[in-house]
Protein backbone atom coordinates (compact mmCIF):
# COMPACT_ATOMS: atom_id res chain seq x y z
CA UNK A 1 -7.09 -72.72 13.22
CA UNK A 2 -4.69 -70.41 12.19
CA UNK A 3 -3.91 -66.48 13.17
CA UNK A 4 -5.72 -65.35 10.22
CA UNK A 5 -8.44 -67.24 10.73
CA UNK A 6 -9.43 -66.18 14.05
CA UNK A 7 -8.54 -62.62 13.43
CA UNK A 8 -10.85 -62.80 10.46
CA UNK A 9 -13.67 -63.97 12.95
CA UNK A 10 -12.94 -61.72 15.40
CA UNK A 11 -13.78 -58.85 13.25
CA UNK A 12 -16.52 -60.05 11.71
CA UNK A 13 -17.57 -60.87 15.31
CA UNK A 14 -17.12 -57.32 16.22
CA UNK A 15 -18.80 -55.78 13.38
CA UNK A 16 -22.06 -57.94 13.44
CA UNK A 17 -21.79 -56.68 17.13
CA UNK A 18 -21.70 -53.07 16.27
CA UNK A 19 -24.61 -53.01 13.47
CA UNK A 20 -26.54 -55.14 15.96
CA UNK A 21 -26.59 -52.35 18.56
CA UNK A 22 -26.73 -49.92 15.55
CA UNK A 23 -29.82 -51.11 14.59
CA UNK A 24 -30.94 -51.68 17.74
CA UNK A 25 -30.59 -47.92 18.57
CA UNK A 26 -32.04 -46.95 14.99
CA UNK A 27 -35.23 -49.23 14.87
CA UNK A 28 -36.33 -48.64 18.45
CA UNK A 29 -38.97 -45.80 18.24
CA UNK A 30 -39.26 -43.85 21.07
CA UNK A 31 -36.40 -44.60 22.97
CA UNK A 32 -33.83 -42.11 22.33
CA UNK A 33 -34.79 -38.60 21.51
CA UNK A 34 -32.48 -36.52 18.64
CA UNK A 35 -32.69 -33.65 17.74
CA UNK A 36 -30.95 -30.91 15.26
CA UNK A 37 -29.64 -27.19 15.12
CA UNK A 38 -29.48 -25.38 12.32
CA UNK A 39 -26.20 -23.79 13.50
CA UNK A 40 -26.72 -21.09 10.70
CA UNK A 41 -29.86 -19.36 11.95
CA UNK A 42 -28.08 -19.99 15.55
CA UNK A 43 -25.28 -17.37 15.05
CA UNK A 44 -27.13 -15.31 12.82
CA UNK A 45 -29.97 -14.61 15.37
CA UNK A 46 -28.29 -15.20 18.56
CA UNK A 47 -28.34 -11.60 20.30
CA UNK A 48 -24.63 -11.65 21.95
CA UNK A 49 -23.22 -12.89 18.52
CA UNK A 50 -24.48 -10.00 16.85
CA UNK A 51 -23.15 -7.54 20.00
CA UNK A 52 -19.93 -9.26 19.51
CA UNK A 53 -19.52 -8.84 16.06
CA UNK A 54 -20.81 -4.82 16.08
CA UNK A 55 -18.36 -4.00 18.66
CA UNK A 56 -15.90 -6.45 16.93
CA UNK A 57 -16.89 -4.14 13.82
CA UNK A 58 -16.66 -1.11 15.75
CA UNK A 59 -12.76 -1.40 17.02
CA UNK A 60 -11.75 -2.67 13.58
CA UNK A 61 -12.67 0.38 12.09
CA UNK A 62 -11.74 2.48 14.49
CA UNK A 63 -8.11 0.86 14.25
CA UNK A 64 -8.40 1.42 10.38
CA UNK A 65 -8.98 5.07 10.65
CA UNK A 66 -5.76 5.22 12.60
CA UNK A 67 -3.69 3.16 9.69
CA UNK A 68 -5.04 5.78 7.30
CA UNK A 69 -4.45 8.87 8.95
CA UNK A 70 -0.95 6.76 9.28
CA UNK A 71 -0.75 6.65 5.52
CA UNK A 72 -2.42 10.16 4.82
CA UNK A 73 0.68 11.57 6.74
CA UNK A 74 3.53 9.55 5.17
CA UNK A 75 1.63 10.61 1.47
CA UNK A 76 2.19 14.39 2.58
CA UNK A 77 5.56 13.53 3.51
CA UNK A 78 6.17 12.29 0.17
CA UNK A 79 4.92 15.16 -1.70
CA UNK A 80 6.96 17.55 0.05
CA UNK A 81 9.83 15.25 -0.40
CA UNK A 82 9.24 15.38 -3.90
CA UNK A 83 9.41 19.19 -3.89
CA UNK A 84 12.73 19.22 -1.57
CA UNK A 85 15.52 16.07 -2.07
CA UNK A 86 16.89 16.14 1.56
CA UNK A 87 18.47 13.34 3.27
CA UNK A 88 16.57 14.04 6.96
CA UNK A 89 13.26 14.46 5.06
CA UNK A 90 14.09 11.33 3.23
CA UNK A 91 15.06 9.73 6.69
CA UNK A 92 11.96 10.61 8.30
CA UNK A 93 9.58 9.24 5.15
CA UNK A 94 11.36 5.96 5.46
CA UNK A 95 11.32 5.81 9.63
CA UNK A 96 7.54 6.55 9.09
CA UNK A 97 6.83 4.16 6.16
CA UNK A 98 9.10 1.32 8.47
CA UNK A 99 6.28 2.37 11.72
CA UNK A 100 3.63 1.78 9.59
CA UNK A 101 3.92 -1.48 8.42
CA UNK A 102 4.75 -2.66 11.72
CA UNK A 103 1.90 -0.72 12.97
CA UNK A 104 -0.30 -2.00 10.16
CA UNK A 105 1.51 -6.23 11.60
CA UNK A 106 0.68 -5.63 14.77
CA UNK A 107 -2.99 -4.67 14.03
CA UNK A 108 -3.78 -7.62 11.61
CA UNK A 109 -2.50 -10.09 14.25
CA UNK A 110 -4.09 -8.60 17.53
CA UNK A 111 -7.37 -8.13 15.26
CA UNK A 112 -6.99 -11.63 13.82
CA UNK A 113 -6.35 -12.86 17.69
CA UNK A 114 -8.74 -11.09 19.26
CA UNK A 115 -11.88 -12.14 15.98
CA UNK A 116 -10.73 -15.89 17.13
CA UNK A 117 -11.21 -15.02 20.94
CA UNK A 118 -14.61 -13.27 20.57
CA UNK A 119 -16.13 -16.13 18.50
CA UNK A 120 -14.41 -18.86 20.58
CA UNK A 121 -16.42 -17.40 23.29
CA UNK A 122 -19.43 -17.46 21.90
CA UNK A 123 -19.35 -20.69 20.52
CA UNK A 124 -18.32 -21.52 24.07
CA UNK A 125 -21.62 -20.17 25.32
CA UNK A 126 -23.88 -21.53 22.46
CA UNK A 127 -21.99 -25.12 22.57
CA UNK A 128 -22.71 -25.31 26.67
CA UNK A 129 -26.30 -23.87 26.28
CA UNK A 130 -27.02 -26.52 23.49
CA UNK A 131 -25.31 -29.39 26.31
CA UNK A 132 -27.77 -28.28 29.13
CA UNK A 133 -30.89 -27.76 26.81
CA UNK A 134 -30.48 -31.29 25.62
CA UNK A 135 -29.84 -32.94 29.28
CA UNK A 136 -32.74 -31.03 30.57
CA UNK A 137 -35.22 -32.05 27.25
CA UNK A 138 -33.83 -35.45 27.37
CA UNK A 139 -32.01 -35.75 23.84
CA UNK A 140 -29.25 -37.92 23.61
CA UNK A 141 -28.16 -36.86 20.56
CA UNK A 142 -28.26 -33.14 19.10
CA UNK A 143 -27.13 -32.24 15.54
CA UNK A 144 -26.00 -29.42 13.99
CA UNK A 145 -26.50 -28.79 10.54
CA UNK A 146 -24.90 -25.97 8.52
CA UNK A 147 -24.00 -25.15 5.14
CA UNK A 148 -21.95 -27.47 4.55
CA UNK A 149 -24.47 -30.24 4.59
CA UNK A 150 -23.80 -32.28 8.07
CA UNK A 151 -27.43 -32.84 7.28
CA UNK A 152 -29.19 -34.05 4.15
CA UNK A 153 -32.56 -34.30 5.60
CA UNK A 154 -33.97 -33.98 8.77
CA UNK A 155 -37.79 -33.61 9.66
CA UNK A 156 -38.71 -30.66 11.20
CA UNK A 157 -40.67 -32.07 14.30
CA UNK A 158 -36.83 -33.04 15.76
CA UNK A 159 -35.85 -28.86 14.88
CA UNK A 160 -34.77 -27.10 17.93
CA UNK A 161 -33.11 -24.52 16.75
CA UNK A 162 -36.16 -21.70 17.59
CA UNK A 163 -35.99 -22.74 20.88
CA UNK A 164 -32.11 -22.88 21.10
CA UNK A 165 -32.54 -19.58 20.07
CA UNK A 166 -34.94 -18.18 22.36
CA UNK A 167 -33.00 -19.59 25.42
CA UNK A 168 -30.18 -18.57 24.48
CA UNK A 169 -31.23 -14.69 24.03
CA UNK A 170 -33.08 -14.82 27.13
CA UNK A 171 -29.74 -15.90 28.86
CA UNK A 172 -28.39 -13.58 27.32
CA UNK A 173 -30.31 -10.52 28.72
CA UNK A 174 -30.09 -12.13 31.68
């Protein structure tokens, strides 16, 4: 036989190997639990994803309101620079314009760091309560479905995600 030949067999080999456990694993009722999160409702309801986000919320704004005071200031400056042409005025207007862009820099990539962070975090916490809630239910296999469409169909008797949900806001408190 040649190389082709047995490579050819090989892989069909391997593949009538793989859909044979496939199948195996899909036809046996009863044997392996699954299950499936709608990972949607999960950050929508979860308790310390919505704390996260508020405070998140919270600092943003509060960050903003600096940048526009920033802005209200170098406005004035303008006007009365308009009113008066001197060189130190004009000096000043263009040291304060240069601070606040790299004010406004600084704050878009420490906010854009620190959004990542936060929800990192969480998902940390969600992903790790969703790992113990399966070992201790016995599911071998949970899914998470979200916009996107991981999931086409899925009946709800194998829906978790109340109970993901539940555990993870009483943790939470906790």
């Amino acid at each position: 036989m040649n190389q082709k030949v047995v490579t050819r067999l090989l892989f069909i080999s391997n593949v009538a190997l793989i859909l044979t456990v496939l199948s195996y694993w899909a036809f046996s009722p009863g044997k392996e639990k699954v299950a499936f999160v709608n990972s949607a409702k999960v950050l929508s309801q979860f308790m310390g994803m919505k704390e996260t986000q508020e405070a998140y919320q919270k600092k943003i704004a509060e960050k903003q309101a600096k940048l526009d005071t920033m802005q209200l200031h170098i406005q004035q400056q303008e006007q009365a620079l308009s009113n008066k042409n001197s060189s130190t005025q004009l000096a000043q207007l263009n040291q304060s314009k240069n601070e606040f862009v790299k004010q406004k820099e600084a704050w878009e990539k420490e906010v854009t760091l620190e959004g990542n962070q936060l929800t990192q975090g969480m998902l940390t916490q969600i992903n790790t309560y969703i790992e113990n809630y399966a070992k201790d239910h016995g599911y071998l296999l949970v899914h998470g479905s979200n916009a996107s469409g991981n999931i086409l169909y899925a009946d709800e008797s194998i829906d978790v995600t109340d109970d993901i949900i539940k555990g993870l806001n009483a943790e939470y408190k906790n």
